[in-house]
C-alpha atoms as a PDB file:
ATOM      1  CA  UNK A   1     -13.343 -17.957  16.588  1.00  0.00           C
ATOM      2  CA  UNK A   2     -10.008 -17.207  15.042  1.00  0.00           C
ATOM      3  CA  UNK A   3      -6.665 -19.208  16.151  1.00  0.00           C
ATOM      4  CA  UNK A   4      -3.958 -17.210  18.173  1.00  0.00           C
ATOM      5  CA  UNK A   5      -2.142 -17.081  14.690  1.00  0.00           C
ATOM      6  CA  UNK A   6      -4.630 -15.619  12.690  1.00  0.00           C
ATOM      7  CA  UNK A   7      -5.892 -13.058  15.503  1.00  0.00           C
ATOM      8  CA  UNK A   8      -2.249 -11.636  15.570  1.00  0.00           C
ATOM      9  CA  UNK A   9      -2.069 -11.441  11.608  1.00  0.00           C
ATOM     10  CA  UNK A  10      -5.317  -9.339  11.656  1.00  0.00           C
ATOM     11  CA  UNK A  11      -4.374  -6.902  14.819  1.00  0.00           C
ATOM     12  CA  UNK A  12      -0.945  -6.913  12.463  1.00  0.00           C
ATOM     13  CA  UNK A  13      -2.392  -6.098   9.347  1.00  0.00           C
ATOM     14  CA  UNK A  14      -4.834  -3.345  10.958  1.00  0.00           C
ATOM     15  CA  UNK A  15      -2.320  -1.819  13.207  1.00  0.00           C
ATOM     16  CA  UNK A  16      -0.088  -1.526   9.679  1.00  0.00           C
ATOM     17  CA  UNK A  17      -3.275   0.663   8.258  1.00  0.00           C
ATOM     18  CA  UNK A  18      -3.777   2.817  11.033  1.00  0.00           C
ATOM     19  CA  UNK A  19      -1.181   2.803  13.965  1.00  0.00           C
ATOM     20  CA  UNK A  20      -2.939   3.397  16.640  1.00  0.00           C
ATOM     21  CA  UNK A  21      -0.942   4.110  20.013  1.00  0.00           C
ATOM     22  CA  UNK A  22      -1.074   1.347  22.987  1.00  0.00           C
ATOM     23  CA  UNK A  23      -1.039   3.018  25.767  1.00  0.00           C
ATOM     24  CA  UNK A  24      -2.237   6.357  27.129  1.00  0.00           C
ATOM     25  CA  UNK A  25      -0.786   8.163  30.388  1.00  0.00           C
ATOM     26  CA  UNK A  26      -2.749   8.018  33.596  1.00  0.00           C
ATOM     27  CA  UNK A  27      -4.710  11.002  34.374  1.00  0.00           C
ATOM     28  CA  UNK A  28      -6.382  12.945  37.560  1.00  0.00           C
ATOM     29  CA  UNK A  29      -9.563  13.926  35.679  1.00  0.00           C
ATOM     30  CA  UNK A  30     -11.262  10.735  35.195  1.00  0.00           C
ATOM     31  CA  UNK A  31     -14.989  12.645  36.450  1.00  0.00           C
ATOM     32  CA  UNK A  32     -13.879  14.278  32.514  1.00  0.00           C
ATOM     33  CA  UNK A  33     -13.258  11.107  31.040  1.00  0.00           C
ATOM     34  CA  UNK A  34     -16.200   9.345  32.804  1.00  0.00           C
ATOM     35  CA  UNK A  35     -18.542  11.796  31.418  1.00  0.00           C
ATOM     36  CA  UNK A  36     -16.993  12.457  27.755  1.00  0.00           C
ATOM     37  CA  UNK A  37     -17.565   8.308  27.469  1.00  0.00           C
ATOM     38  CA  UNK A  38     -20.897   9.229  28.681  1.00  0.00           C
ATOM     39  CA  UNK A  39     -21.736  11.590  25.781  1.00  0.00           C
ATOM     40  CA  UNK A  40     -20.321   9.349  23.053  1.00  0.00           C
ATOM     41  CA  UNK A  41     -23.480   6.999  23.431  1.00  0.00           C
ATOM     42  CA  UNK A  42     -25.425   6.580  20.339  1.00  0.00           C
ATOM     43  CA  UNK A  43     -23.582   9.053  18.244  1.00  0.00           C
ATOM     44  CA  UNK A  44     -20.533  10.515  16.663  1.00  0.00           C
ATOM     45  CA  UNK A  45     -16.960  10.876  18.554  1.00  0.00           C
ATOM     46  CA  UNK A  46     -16.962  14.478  16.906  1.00  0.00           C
ATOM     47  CA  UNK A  47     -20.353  15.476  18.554  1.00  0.00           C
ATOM     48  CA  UNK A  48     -19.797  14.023  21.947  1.00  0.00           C
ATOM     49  CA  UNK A  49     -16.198  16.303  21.653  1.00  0.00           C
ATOM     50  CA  UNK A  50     -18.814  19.727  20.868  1.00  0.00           C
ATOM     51  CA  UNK A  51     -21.233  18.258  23.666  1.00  0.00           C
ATOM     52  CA  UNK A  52     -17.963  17.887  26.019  1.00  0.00           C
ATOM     53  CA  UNK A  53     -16.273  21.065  25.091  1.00  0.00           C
ATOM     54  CA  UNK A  54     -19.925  22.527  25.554  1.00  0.00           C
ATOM     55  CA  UNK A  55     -19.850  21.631  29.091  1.00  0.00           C
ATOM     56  CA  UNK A  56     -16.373  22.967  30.066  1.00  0.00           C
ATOM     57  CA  UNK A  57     -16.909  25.830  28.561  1.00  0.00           C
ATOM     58  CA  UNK A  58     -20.372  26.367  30.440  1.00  0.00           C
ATOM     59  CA  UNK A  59     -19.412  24.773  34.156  1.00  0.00           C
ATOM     60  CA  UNK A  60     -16.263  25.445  36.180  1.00  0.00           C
ATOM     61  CA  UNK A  61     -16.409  22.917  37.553  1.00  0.00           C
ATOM     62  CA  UNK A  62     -18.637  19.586  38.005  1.00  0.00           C
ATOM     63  CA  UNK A  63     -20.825  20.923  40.999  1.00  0.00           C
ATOM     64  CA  UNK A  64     -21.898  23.770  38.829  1.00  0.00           C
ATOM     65  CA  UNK A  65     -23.365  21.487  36.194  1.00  0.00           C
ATOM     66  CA  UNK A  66     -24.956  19.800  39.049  1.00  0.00           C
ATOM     67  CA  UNK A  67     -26.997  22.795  40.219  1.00  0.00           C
ATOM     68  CA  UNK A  68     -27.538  23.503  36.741  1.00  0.00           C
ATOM     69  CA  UNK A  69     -31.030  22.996  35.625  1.00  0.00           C
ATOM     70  CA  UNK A  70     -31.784  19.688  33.898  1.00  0.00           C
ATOM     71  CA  UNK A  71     -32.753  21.898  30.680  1.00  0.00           C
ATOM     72  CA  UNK A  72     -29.970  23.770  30.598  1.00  0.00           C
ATOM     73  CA  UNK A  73     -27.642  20.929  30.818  1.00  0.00           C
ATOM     74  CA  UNK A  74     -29.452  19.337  28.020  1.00  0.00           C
ATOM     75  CA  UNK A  75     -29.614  22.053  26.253  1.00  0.00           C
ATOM     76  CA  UNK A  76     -25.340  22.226  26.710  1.00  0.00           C
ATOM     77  CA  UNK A  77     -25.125  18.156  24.740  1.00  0.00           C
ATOM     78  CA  UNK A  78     -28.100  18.329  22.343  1.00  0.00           C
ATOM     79  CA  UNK A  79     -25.401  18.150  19.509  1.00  0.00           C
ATOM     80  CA  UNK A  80     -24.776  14.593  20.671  1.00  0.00           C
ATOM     81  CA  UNK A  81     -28.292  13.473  21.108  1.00  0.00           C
ATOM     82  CA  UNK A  82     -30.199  11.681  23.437  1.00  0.00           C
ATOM     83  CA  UNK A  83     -29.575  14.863  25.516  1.00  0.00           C
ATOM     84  CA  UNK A  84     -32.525  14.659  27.965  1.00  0.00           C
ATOM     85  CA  UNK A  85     -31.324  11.280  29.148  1.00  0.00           C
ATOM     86  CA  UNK A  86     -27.976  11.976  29.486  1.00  0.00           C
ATOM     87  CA  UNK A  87     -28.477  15.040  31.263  1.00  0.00           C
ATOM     88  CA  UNK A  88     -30.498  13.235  33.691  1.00  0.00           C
ATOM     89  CA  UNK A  89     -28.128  10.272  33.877  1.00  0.00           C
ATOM     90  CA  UNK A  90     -25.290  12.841  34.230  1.00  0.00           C
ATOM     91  CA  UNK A  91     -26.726  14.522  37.268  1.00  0.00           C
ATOM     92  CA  UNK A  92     -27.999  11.900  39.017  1.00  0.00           C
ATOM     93  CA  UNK A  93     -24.530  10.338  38.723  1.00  0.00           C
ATOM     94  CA  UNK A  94     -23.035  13.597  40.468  1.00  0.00           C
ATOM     95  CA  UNK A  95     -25.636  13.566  43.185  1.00  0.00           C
ATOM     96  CA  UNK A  96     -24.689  10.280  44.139  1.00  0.00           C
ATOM     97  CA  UNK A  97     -21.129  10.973  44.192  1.00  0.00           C
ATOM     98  CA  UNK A  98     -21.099  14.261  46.139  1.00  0.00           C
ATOM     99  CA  UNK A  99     -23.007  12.361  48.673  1.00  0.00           C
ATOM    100  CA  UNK A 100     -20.874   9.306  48.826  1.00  0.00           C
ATOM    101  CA  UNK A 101     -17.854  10.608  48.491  1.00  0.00           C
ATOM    102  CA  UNK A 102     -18.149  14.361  49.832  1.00  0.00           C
ATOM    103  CA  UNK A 103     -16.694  15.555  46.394  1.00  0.00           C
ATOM    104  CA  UNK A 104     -16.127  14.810  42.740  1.00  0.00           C
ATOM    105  CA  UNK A 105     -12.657  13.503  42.822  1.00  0.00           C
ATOM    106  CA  UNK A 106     -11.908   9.712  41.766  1.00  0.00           C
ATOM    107  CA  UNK A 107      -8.071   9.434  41.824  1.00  0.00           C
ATOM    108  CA  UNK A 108      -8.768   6.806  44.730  1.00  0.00           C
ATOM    109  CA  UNK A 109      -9.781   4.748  41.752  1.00  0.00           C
ATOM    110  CA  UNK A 110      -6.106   4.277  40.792  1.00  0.00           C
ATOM    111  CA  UNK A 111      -5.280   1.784  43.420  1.00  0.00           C
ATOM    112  CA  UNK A 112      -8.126  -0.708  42.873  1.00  0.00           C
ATOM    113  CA  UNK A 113      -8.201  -3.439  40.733  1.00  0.00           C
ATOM    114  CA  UNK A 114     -10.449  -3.627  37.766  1.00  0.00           C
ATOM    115  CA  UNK A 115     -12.923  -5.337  38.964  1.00  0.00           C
ATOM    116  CA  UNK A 116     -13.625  -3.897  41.928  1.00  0.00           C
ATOM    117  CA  UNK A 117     -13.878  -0.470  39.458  1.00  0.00           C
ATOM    118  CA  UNK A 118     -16.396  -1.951  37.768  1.00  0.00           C
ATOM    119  CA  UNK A 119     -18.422  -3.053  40.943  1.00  0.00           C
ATOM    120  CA  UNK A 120     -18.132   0.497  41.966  1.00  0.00           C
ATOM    121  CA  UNK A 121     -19.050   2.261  39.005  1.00  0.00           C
ATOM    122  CA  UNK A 122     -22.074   0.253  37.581  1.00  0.00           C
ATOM    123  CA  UNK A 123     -23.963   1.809  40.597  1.00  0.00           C
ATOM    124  CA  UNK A 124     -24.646   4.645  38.858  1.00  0.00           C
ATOM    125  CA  UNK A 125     -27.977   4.187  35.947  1.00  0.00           C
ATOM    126  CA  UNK A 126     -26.361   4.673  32.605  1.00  0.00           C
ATOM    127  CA  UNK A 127     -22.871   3.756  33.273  1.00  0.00           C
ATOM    128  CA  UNK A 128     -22.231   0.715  31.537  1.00  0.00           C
ATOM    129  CA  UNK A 129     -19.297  -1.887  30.950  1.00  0.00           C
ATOM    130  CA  UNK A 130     -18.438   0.005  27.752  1.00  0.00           C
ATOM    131  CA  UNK A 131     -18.059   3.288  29.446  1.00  0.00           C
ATOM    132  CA  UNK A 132     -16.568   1.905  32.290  1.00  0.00           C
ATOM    133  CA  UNK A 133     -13.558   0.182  30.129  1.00  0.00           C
ATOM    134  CA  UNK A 134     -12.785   3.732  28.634  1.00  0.00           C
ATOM    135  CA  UNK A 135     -11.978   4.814  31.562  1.00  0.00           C
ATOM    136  CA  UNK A 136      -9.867   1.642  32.633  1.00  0.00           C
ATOM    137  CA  UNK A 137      -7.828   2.053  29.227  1.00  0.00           C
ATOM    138  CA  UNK A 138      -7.934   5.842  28.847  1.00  0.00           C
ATOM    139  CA  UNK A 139      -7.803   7.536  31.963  1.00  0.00           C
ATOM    140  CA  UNK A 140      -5.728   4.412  34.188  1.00  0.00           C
ATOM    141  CA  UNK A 141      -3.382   3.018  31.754  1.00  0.00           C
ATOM    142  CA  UNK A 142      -4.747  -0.581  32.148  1.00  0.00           C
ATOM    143  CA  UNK A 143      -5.182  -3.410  29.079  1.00  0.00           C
ATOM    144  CA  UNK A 144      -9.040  -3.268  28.469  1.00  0.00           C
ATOM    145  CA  UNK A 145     -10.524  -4.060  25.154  1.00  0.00           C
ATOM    146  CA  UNK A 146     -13.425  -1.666  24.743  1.00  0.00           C
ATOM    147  CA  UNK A 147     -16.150  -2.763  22.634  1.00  0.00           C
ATOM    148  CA  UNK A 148     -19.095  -0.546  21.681  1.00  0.00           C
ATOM    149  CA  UNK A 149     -21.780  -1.461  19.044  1.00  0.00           C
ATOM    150  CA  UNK A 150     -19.422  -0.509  16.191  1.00  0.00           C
ATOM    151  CA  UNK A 151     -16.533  -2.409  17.233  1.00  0.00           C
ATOM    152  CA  UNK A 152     -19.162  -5.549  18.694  1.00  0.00           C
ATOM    153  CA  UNK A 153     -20.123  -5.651  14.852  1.00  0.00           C
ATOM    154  CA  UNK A 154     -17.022  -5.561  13.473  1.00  0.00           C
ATOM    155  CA  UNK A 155     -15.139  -8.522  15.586  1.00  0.00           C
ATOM    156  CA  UNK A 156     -18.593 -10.576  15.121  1.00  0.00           C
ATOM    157  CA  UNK A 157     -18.544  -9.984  11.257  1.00  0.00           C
ATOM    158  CA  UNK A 158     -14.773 -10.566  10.813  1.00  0.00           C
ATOM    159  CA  UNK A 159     -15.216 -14.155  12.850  1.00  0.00           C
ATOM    160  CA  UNK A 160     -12.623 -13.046  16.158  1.00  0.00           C
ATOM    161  CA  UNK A 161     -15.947 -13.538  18.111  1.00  0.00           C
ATOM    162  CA  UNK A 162     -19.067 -15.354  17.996  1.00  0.00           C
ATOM    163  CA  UNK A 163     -21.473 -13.123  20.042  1.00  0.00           C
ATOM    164  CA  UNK A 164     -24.945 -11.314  19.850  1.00  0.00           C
ATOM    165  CA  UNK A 165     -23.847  -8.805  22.243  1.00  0.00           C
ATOM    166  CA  UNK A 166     -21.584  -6.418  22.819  1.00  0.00           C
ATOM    167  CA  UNK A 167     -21.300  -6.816  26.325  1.00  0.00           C
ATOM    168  CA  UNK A 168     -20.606 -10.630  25.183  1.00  0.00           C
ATOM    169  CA  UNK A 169     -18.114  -9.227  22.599  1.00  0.00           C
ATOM    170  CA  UNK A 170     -16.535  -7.639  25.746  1.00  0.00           C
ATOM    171  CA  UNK A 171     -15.992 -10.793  27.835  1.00  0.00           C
ATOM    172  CA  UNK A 172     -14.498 -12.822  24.293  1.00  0.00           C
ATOM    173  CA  UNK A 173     -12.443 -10.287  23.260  1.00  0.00           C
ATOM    174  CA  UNK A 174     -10.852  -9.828  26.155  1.00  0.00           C
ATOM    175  CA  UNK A 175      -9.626 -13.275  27.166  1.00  0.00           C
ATOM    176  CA  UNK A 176      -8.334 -13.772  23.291  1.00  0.00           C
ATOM    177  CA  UNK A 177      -6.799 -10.269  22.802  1.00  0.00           C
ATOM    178  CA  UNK A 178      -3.064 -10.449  24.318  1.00  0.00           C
ATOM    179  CA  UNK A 179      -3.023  -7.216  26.690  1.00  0.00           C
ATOM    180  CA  UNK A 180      -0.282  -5.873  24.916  1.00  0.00           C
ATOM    181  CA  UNK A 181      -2.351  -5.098  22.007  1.00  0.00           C
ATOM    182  CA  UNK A 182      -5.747  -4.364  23.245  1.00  0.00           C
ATOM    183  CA  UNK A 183      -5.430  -0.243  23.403  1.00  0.00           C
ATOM    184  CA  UNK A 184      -4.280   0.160  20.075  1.00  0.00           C
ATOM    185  CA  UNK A 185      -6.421  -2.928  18.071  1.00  0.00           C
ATOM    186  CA  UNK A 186      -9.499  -0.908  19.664  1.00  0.00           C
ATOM    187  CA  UNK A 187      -8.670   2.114  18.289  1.00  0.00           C
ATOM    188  CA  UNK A 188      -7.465   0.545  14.887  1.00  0.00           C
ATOM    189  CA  UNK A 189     -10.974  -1.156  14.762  1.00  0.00           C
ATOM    190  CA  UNK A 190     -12.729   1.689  15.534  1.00  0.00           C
ATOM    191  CA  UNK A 191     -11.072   3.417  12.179  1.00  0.00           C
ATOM    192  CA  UNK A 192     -11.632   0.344  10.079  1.00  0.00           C
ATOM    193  CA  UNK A 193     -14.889  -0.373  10.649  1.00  0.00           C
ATOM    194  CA  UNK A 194     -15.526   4.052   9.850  1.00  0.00           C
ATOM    195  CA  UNK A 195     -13.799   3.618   6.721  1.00  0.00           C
ATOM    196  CA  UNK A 196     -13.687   0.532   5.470  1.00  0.00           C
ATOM    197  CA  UNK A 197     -15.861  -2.443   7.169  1.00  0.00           C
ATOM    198  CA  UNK A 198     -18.666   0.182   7.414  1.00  0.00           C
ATOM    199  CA  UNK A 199     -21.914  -1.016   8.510  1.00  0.00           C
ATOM    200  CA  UNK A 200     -23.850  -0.164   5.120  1.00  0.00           C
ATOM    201  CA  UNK A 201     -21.785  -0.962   1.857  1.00  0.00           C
ATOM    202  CA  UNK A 202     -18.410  -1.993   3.026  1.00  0.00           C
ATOM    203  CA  UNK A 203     -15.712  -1.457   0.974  1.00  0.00           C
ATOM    204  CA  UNK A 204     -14.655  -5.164   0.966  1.00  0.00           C
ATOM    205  CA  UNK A 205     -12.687  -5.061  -2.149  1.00  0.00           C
ATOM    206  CA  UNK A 206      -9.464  -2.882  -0.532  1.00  0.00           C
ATOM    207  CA  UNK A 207     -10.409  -4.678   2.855  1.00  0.00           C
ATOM    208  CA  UNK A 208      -6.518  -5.925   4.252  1.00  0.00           C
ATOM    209  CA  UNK A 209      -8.349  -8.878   6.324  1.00  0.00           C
ATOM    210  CA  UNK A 210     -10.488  -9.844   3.449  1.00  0.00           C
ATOM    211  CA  UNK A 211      -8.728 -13.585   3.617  1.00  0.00           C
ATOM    212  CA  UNK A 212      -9.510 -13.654   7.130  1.00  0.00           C
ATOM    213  CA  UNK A 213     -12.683 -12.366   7.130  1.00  0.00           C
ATOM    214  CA  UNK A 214     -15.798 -14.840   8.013  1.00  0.00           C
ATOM    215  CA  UNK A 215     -18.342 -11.956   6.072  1.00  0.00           C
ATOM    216  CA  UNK A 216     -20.813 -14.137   4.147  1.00  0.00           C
ATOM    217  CA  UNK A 217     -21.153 -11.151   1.853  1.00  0.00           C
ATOM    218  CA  UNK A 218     -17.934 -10.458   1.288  1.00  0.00           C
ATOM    219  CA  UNK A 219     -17.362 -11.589  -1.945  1.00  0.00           C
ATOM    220  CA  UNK A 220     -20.818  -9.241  -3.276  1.00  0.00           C
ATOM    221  CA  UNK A 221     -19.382  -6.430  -1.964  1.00  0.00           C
ATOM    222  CA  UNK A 222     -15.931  -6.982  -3.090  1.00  0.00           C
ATOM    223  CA  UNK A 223     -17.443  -6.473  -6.625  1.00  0.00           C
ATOM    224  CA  UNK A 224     -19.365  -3.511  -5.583  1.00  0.00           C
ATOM    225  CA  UNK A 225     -15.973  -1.553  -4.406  1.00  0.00           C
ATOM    226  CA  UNK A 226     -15.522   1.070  -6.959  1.00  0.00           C
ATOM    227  CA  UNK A 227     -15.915   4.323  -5.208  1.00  0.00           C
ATOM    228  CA  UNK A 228     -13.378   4.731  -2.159  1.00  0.00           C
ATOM    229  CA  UNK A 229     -13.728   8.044  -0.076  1.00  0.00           C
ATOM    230  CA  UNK A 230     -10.795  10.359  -0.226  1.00  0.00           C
ATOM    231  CA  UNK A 231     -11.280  11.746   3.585  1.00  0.00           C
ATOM    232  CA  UNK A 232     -10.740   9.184   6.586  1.00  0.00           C
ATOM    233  CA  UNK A 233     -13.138   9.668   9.690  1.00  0.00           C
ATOM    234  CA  UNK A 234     -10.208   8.893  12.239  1.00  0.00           C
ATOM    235  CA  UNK A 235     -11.160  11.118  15.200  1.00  0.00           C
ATOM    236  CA  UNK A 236     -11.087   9.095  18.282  1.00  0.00           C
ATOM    237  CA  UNK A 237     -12.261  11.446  21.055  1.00  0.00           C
ATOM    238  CA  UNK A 238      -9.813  10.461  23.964  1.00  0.00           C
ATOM    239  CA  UNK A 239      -6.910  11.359  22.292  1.00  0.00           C
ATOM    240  CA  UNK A 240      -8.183  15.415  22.470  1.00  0.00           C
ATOM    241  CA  UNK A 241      -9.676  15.531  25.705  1.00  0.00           C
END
């Protein structure tokens, strides 16, 4: 893995590209956020933002999505895929909460400490570490370094970690990543690895970390940069719910 040193010239040199804020206000919805992290599984921040806006649109509230059938529900996220499972995941999720809690309101979340979150949410089938830190760093204002699949590939090809999960990702990043940075390198990752360190055909040769970067094909794909994409796919779906 990378030395302090280095790790703080890449979060530098990323952060310089795209600017990503640190720090996001807490918030009283976090059933929304729980379940917009929910959507963004296996697909596009853009089409879990339809399947989301789908959803408030449809339900007042979360107890009508609840008594919705399981169809209909899917029928409300199929733009973000994997709807059936979802929807079930979704409303099994609410069951569970309505009848351990009496109603659909988390803000009692705010005064326990992270790990006791995560002991309480990973209860529920589907809800995962990933969507779990979202929450944590979206909807409670706390340092957590979310990695999904995108940003688990990114750290591992760049050399910050050394893992062949992202869960593993996860635990690294977040003992290496000083607090003060881990909202806004996330999001600044998330960007680079859309636009630039893309998983097919990255465009190594206008990479800014291409010094630091452990990429054993770097240098082949460096040659290969001749074409660079005009529009930026910077859409980060917490910052519009």
């Amino acid at each position: 893995m990378k030395s302090k040193e280095t790790l703080l010239k890449i979060i530098d040199a990323l952060h310089k590209l795209y600017g990503s804020q640190g720090s996001y206000p807490k918030r009283d919805d976090l059933l929304d956020l729980l379940i917009a992290a929910k959507l963004t599984q296996n697909t596009t921040d853009k089409s879990a933002y339809i399947a989301f806006e789908n959803l408030k649109k449809k339900y007042q509230n979360w107890n009508e999505a609840l008594e919705a059938s399981h169809k209909e529900l899917a029928d409300e996220i199929r733009v973000c895929g994997l709807a059936n499972t979802k929807a079930k995941e979704i409303q099994e999720m609410l069951r569970q909460m309505k009848e351990k809690y009496g109603n659909f309101n988390l803000s009692f979340l705010h005064k326990m400490k992270d790990d006791e979150i995560y002991r309480e949410l990973l209860q529920y089938r589907g809800f995962g570490v990933k969507i779990i830190s979202c929450l944590l760093t979206f909807g409670l204002n706390r340092p957590s370094f979310v990695v999904d699949r995108h940003v688990h590939r990114v750290l591992n090809r760049i050399g910050i970690t050394k893992a062949n999960t992202p869960d593993k990702t996860f635990e690294q990043a977040n003992k290496i990543i000083p607090d003060k940075y881990k909202v806004s390198f996330h999001a600044d990752v998330i960007k680079f690895g859309r636009n630039i360190c893309r998983a097919q055909n990255p465009l190594c040769g206008i990479c800014p970390v291409y010094r630091y970067c452990e990429f054993e094909l770097k240098k082949f794909f460096k040659e290969k940069t001749f074409n660079v994409p005009g529009t930026e796919n910077n859409f980060i779906i917490f910052e519009h719910i």
